[in-house]
Protein backbone atom coordinates (compact mmCIF):
# COMPACT_ATOMS: atom_id res chain seq x y z
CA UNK A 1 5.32 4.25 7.17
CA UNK A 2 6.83 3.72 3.94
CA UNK A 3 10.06 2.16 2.76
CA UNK A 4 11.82 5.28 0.32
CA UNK A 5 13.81 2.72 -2.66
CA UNK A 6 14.76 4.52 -5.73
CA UNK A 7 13.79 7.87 -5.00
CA UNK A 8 10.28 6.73 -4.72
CA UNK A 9 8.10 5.11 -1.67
CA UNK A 10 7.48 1.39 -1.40
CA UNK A 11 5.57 -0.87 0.56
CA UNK A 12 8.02 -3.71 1.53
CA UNK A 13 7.83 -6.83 4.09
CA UNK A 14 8.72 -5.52 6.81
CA UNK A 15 5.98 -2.35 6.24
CA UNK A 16 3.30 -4.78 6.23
CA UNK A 17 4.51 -6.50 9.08
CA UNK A 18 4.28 -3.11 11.14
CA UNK A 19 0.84 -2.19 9.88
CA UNK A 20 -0.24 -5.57 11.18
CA UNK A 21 1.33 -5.76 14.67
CA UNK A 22 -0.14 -1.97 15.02
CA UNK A 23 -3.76 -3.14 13.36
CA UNK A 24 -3.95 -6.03 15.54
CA UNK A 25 -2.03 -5.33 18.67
CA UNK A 26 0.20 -7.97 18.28
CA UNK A 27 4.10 -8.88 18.86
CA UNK A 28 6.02 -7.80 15.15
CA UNK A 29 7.48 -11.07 15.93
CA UNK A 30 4.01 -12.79 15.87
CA UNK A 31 2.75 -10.64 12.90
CA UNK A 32 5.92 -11.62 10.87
CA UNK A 33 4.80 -15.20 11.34
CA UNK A 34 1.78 -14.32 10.24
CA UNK A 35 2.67 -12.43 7.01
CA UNK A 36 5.46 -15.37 6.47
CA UNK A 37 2.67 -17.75 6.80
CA UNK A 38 0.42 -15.75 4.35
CA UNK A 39 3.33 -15.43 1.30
CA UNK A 40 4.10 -18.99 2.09
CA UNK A 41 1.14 -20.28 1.64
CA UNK A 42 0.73 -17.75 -2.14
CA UNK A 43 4.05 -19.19 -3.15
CA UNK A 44 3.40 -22.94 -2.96
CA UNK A 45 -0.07 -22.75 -4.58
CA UNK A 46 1.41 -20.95 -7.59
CA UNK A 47 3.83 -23.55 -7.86
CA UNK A 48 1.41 -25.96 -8.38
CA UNK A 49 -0.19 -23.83 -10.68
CA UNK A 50 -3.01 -23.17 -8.74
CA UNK A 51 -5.39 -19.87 -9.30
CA UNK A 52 -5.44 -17.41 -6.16
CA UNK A 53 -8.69 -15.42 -5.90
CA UNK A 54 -8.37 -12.87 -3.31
CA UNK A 55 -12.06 -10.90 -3.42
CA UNK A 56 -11.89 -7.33 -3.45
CA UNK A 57 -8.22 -7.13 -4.16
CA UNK A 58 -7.44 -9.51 -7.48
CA UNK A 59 -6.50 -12.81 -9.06
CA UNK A 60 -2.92 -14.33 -9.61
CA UNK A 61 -2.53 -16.99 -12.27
CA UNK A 62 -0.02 -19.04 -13.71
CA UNK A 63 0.33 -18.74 -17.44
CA UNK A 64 2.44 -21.02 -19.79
CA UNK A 65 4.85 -19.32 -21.84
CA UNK A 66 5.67 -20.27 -25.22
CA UNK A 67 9.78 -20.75 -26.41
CA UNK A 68 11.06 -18.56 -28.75
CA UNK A 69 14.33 -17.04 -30.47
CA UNK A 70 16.14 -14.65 -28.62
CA UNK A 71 19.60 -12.97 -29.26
CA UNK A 72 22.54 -12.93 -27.72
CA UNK A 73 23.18 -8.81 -27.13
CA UNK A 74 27.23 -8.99 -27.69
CA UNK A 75 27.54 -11.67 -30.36
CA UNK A 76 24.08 -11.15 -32.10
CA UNK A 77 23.73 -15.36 -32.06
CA UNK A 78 20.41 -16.82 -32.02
CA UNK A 79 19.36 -18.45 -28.76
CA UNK A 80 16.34 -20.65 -28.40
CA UNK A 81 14.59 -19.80 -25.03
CA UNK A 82 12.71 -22.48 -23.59
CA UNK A 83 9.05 -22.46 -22.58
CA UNK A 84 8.16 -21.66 -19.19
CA UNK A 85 5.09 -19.99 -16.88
CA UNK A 86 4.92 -16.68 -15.48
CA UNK A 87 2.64 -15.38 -12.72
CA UNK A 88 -0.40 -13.29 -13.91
CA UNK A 89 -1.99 -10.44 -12.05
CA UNK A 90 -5.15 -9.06 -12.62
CA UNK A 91 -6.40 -6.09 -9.86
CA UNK A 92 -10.04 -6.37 -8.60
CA UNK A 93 -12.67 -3.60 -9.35
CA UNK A 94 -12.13 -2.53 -5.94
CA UNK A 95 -8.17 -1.95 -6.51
CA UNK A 96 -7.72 -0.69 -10.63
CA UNK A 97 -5.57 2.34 -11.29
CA UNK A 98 -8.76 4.40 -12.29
CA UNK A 99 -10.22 3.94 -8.54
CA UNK A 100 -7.32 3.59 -6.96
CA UNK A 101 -7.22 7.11 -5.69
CA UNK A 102 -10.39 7.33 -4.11
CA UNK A 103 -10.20 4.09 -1.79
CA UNK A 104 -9.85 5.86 1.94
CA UNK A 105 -7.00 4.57 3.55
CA UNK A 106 -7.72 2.13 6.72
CA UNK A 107 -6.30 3.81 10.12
CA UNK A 108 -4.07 2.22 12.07
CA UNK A 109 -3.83 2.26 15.85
């Protein structure tokens, strides 16, 4: 059911992709179109720095970064570090850590 990485269980691609060929009776190779389809189409939005609104399960958003100073751990030299965007998630009411535990898991077939 779950992937074990690090001493600790995971959910990883290919998980999902079994939960949905078993959830919807389908081929894996048809679900892992599906799921590829669904984490394409996330990806390219966020690189154009569109917002992602997924009700009932949370928001991603792409957030500019400002540059700063870093240092360089072996030679202690400053190092200017350019400003960039990062990817922003915020979990729905539905999904928070405080609720989390009381969500009954969907069956599978």
């Amino acid at each position: 059911m779950f992937t074990p990485i690090y001493g600790r269980f995971s959910v990883i691609k290919q998980d999902i992709v079994n939960r949905v060929s078993n959830q919807l009776n389908i081929t894996k190779v048809k679900a892992e179109i599906a799921v590829e389809s669904v984490f394409t189409s996330l990806k390219n939005a966020l690189k154009k720095g569109e917002r992602i609104e997924l009700r009932g399960f949370g928001v991603f958003i792409v957030k500019p970064r400002k540059s700063g100073v870093g240092r360089n751990p072996r030679t202690g030299e400053e190092v200017a570090i350019p400003p960039g965007k990062t990817i922003r998630f915020k979990p729905g009411k539905e999904i928070r850590a405080d609720k989390i535990a009381n969500i009954p898991e969907i069956p599978t077939r």
